[in-house]
PDB file of N, CA and C in Angstrom:
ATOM      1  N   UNK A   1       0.851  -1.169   0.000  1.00  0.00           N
ATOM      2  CA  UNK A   1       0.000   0.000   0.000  1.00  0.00           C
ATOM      3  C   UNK A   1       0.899   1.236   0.000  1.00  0.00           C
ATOM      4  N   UNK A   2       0.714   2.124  -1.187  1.00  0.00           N
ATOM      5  CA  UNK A   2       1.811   3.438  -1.056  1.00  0.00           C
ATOM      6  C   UNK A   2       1.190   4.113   0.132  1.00  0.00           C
ATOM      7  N   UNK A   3       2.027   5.267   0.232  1.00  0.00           N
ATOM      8  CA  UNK A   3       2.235   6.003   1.503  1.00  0.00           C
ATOM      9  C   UNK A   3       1.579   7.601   0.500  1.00  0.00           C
ATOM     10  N   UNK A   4       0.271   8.221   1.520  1.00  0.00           N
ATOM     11  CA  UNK A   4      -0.278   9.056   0.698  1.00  0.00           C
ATOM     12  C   UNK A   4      -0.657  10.384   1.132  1.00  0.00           C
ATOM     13  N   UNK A   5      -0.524  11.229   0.887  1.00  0.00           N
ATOM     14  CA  UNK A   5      -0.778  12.692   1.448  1.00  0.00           C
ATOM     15  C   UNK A   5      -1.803  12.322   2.376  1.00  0.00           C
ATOM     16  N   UNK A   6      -2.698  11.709   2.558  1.00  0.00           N
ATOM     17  CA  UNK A   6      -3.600  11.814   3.842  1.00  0.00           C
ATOM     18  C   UNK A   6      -2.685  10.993   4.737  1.00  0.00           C
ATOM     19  N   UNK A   7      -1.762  10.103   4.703  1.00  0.00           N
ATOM     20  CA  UNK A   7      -1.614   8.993   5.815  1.00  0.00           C
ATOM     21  C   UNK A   7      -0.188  10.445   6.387  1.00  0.00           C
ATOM     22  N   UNK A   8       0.341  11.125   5.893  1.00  0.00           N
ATOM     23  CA  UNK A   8       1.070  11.777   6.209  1.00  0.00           C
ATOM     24  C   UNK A   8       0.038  12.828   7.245  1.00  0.00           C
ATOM     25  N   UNK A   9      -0.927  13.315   6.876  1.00  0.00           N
ATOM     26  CA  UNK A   9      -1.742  14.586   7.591  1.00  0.00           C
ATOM     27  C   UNK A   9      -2.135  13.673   8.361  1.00  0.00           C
ATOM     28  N   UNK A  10      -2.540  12.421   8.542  1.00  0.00           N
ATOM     29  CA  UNK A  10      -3.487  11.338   9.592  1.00  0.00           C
ATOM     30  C   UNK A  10      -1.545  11.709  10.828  1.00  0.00           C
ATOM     31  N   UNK A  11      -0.694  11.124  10.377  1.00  0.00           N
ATOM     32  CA  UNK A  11       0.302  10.949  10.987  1.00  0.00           C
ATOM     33  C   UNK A  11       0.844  11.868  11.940  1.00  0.00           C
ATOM     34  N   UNK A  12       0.698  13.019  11.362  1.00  0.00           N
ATOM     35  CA  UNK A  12       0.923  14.542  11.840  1.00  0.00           C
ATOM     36  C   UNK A  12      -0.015  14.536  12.920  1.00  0.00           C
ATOM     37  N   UNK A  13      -1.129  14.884  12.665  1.00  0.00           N
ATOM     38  CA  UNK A  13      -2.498  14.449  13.727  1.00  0.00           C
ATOM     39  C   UNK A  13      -1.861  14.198  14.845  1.00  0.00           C
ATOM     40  N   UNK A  14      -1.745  12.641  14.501  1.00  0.00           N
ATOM     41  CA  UNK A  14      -1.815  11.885  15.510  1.00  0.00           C
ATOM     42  C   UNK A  14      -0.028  12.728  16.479  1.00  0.00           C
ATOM     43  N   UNK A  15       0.633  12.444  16.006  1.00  0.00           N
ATOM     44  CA  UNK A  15       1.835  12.769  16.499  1.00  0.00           C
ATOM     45  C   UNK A  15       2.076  14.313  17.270  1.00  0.00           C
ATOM     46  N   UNK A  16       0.837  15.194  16.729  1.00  0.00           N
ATOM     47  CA  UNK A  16       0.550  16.397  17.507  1.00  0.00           C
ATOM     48  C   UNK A  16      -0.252  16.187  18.867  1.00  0.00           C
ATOM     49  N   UNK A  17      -1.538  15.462  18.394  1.00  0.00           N
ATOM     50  CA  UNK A  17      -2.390  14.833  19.810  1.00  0.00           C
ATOM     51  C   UNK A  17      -1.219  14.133  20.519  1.00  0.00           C
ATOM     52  N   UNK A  18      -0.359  13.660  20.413  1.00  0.00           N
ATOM     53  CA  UNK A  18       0.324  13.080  21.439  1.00  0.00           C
ATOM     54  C   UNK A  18       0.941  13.811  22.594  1.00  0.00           C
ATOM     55  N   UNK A  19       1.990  14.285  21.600  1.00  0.00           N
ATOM     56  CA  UNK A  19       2.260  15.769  21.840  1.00  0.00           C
ATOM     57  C   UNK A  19       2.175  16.553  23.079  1.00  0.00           C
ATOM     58  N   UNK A  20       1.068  16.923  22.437  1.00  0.00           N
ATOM     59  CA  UNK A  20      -0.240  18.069  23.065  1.00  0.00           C
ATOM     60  C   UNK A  20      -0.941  17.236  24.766  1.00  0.00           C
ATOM     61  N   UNK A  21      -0.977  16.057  24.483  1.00  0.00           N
ATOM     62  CA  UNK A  21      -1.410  15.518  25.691  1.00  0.00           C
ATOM     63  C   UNK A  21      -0.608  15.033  26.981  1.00  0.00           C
ATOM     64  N   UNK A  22       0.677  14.912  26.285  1.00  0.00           N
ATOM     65  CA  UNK A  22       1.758  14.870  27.044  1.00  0.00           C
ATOM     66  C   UNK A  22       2.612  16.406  28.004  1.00  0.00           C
ATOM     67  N   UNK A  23       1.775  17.333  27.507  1.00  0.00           N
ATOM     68  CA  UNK A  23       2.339  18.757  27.487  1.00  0.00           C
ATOM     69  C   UNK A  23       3.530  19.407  26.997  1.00  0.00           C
ATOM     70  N   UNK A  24       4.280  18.506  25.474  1.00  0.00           N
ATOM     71  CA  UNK A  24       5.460  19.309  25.423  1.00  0.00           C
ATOM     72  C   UNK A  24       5.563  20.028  24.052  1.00  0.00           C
ATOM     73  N   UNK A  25       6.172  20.912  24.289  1.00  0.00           N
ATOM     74  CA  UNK A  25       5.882  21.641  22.962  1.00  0.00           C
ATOM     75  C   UNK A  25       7.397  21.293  21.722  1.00  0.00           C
ATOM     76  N   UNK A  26       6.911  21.974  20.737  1.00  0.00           N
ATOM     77  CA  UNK A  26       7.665  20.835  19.474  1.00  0.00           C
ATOM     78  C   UNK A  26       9.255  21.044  19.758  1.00  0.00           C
ATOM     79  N   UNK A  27       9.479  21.969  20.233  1.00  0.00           N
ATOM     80  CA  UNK A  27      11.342  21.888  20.913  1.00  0.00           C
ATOM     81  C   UNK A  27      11.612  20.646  22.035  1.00  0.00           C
ATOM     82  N   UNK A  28      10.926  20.733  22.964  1.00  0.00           N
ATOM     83  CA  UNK A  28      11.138  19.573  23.714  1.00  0.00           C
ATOM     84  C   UNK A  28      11.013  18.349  23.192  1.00  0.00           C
ATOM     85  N   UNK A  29       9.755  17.816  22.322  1.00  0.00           N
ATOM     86  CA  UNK A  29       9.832  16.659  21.529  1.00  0.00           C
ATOM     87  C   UNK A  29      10.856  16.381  20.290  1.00  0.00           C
ATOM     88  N   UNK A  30      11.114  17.738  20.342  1.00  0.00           N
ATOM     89  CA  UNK A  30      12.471  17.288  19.074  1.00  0.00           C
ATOM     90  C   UNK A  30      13.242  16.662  19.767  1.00  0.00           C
ATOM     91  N   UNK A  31      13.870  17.446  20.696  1.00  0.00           N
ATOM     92  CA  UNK A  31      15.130  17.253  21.219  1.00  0.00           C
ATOM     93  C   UNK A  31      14.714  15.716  22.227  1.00  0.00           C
ATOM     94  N   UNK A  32      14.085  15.425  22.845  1.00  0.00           N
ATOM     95  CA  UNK A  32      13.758  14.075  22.932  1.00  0.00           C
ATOM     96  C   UNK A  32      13.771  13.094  22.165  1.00  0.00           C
ATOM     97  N   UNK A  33      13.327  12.994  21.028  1.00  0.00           N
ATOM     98  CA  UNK A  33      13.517  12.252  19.886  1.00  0.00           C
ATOM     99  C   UNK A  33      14.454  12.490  19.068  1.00  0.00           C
ATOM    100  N   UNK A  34      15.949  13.539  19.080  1.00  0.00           N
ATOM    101  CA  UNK A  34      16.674  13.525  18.312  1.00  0.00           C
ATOM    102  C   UNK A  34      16.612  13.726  17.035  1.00  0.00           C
ATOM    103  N   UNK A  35      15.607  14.630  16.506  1.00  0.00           N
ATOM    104  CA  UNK A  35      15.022  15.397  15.493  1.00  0.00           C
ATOM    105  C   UNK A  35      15.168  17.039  15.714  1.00  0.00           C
ATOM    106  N   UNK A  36      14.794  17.892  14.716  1.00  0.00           N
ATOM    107  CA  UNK A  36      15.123  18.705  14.785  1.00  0.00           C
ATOM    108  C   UNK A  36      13.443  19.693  15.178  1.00  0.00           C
ATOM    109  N   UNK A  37      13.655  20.882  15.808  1.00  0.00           N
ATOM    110  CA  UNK A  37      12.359  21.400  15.948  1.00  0.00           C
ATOM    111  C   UNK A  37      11.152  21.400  14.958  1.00  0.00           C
ATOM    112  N   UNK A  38      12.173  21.766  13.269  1.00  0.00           N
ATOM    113  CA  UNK A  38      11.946  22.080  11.970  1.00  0.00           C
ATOM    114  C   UNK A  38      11.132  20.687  11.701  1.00  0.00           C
ATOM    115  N   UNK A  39      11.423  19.937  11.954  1.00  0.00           N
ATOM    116  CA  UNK A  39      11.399  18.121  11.457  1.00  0.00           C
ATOM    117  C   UNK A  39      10.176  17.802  12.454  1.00  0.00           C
ATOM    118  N   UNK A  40       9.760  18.436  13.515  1.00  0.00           N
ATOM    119  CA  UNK A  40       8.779  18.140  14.204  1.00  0.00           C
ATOM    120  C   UNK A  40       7.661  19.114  13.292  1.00  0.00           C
ATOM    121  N   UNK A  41       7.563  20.178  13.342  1.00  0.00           N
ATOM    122  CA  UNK A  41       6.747  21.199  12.506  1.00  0.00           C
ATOM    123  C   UNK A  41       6.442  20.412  11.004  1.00  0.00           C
ATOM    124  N   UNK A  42       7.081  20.283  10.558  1.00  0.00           N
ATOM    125  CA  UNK A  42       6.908  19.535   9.262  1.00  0.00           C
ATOM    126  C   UNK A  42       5.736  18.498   9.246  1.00  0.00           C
ATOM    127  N   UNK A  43       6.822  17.256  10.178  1.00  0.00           N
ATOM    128  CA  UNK A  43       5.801  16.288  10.185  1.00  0.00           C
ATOM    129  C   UNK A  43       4.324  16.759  10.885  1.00  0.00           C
ATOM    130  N   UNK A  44       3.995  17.475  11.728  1.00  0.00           N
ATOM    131  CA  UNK A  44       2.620  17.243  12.248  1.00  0.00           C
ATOM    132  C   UNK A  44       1.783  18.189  11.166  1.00  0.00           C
ATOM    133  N   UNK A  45       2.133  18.795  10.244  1.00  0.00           N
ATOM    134  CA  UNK A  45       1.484  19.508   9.188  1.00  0.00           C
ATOM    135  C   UNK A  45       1.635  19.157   8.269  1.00  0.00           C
ATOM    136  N   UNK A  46       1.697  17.708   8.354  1.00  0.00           N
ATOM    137  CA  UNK A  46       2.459  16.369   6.787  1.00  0.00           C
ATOM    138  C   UNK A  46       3.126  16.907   5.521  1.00  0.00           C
ATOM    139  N   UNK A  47       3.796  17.871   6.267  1.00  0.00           N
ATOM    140  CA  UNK A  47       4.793  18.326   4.645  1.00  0.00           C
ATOM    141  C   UNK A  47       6.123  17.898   4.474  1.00  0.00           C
ATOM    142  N   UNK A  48       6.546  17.556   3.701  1.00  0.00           N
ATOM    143  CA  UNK A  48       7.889  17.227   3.613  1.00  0.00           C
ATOM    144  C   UNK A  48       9.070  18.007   3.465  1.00  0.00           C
ATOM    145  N   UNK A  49       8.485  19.176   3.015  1.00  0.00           N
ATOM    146  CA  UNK A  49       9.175  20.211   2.450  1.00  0.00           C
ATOM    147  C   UNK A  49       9.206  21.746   3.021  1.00  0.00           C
ATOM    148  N   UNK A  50      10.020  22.619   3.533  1.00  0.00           N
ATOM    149  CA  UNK A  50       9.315  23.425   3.683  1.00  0.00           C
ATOM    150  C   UNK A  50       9.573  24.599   2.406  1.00  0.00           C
ATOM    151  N   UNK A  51       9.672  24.487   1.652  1.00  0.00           N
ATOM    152  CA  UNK A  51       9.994  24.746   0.796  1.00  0.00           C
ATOM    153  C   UNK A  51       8.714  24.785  -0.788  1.00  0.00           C
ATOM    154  N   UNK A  52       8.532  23.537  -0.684  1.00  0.00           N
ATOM    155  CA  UNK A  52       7.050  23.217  -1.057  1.00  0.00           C
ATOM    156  C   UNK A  52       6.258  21.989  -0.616  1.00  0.00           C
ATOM    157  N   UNK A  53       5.117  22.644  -0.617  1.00  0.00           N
ATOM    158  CA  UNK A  53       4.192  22.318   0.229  1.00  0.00           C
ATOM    159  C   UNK A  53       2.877  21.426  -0.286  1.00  0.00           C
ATOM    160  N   UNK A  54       3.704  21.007  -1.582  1.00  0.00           N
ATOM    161  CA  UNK A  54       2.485  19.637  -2.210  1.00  0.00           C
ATOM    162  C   UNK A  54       3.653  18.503  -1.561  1.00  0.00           C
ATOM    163  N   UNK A  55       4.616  18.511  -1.364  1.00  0.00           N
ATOM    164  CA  UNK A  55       5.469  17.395  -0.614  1.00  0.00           C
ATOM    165  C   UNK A  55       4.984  17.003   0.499  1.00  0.00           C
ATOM    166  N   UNK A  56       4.056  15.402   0.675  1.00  0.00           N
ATOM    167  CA  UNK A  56       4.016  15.445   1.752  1.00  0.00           C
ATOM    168  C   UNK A  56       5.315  14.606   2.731  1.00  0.00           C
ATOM    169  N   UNK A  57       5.034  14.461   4.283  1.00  0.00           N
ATOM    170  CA  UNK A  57       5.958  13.884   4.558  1.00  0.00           C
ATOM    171  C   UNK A  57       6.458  12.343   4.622  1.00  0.00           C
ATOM    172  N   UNK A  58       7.122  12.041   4.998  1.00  0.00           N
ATOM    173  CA  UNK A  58       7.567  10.607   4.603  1.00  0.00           C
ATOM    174  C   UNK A  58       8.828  10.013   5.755  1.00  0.00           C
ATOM    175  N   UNK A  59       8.649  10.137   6.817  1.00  0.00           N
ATOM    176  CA  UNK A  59       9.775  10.211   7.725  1.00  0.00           C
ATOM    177  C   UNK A  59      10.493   8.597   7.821  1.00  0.00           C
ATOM    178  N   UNK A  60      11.435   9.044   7.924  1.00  0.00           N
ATOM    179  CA  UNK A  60      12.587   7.392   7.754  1.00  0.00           C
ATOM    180  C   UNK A  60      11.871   6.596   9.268  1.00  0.00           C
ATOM    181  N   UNK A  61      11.633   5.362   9.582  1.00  0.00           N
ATOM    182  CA  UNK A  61      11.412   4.447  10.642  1.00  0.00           C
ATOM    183  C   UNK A  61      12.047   4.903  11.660  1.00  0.00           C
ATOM    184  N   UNK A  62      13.463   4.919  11.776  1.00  0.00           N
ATOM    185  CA  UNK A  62      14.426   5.558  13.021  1.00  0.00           C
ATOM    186  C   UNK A  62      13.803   6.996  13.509  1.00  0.00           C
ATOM    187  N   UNK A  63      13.244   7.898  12.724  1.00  0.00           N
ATOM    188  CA  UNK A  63      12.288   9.109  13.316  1.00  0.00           C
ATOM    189  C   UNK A  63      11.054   8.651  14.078  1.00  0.00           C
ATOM    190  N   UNK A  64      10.791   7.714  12.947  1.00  0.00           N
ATOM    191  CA  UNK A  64       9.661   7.386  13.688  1.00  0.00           C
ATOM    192  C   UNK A  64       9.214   7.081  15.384  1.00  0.00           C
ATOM    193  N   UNK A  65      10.044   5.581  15.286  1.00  0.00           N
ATOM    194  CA  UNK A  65      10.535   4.983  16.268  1.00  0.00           C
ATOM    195  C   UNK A  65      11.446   6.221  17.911  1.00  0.00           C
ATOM    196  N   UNK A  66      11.912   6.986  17.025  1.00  0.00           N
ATOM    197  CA  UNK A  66      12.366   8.132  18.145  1.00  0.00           C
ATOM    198  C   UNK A  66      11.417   9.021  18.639  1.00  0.00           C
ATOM    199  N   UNK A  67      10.501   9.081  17.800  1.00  0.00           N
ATOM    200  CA  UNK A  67       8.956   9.781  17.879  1.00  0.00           C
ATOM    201  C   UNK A  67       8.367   9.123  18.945  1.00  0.00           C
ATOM    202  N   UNK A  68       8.259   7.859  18.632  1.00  0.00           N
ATOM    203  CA  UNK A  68       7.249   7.054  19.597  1.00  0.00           C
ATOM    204  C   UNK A  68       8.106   6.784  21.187  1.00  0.00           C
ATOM    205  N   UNK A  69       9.152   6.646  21.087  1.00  0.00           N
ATOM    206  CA  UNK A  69      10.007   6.697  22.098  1.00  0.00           C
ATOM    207  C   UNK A  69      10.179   7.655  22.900  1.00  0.00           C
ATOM    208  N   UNK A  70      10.463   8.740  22.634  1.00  0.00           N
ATOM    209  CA  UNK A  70      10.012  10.255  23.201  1.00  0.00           C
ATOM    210  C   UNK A  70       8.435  10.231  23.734  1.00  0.00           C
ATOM    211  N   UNK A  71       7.270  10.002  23.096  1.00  0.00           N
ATOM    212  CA  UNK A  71       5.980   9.990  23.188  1.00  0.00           C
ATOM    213  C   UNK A  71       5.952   8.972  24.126  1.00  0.00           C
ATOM    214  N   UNK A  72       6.272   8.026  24.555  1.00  0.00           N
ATOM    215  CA  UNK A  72       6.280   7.022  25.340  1.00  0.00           C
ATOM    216  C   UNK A  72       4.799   6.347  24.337  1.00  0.00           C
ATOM    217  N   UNK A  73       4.809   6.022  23.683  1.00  0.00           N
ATOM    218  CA  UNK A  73       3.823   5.110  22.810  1.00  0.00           C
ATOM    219  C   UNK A  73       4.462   3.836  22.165  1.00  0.00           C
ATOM    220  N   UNK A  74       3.908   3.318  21.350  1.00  0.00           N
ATOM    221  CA  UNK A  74       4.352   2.363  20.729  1.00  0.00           C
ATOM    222  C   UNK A  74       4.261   2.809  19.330  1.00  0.00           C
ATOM    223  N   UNK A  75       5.517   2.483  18.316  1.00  0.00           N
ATOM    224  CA  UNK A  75       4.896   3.117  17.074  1.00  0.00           C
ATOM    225  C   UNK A  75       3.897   3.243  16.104  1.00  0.00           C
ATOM    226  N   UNK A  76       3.097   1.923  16.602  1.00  0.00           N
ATOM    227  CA  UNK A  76       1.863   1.923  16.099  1.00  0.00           C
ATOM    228  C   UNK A  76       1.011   3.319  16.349  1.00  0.00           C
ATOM    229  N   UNK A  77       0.980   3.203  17.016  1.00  0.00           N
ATOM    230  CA  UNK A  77       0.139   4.467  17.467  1.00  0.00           C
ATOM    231  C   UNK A  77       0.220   5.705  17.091  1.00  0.00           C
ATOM    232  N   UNK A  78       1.541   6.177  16.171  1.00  0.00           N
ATOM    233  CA  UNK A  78       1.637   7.033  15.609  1.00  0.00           C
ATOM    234  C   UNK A  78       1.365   6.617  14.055  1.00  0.00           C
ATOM    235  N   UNK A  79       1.657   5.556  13.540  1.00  0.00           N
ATOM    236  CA  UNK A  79       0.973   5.327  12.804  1.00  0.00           C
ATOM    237  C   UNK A  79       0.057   4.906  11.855  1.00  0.00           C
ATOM    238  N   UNK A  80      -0.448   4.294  13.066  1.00  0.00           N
ATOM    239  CA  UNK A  80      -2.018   3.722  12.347  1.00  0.00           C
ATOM    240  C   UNK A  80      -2.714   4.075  13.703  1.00  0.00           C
ATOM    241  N   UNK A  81      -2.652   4.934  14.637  1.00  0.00           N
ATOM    242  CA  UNK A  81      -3.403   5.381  15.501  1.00  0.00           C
ATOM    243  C   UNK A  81      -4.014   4.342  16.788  1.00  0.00           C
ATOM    244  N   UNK A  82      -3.410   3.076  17.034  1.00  0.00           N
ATOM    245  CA  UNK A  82      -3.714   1.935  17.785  1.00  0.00           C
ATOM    246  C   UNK A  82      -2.388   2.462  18.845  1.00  0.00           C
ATOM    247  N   UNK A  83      -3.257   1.856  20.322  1.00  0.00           N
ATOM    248  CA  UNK A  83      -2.658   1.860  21.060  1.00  0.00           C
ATOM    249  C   UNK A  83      -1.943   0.218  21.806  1.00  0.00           C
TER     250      UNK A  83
END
């Protein structure tokens, strides 16, 4: 199954609600996950680019996985929304 401008905005979503419920704002979750502030902004507004903005995002597994690790989730949950 390709990877598609909505599963990127679903992804973002989700990875903002996390976020947001955890109370930290996108500097602290960068730097927890070893991403960059820029790289957090991106992904939760599924762009890939900031540059242009029909790119959506597409983040390598190791982001991912640092995402969910920081979030204290499992990576599912960021992306396919299961806990």
């Amino acid at each position: 199954m390709p990877w598609t401008a909505s599963d990127a905005v679903s992804l973002g979503t989700r990875v903002r609600a996390q976020r947001l419920a955890r109370g930290l704002t996108q500097e602290r979750l960068a730097h927890a996950a070893g991403i960059t502030k820029n790289h957090v902004q991106l992904l939760e507004a599924g762009r890939g680019s900031p540059r242009d903005p029909t790119t959506s995002s597409n983040p390598h597994m190791s982001k991912l996985f640092g995402l969910a690790d920081a979030l204290e989730v499992p990576p599912s949950a960021l992306i396919f929304g299961a806990n």
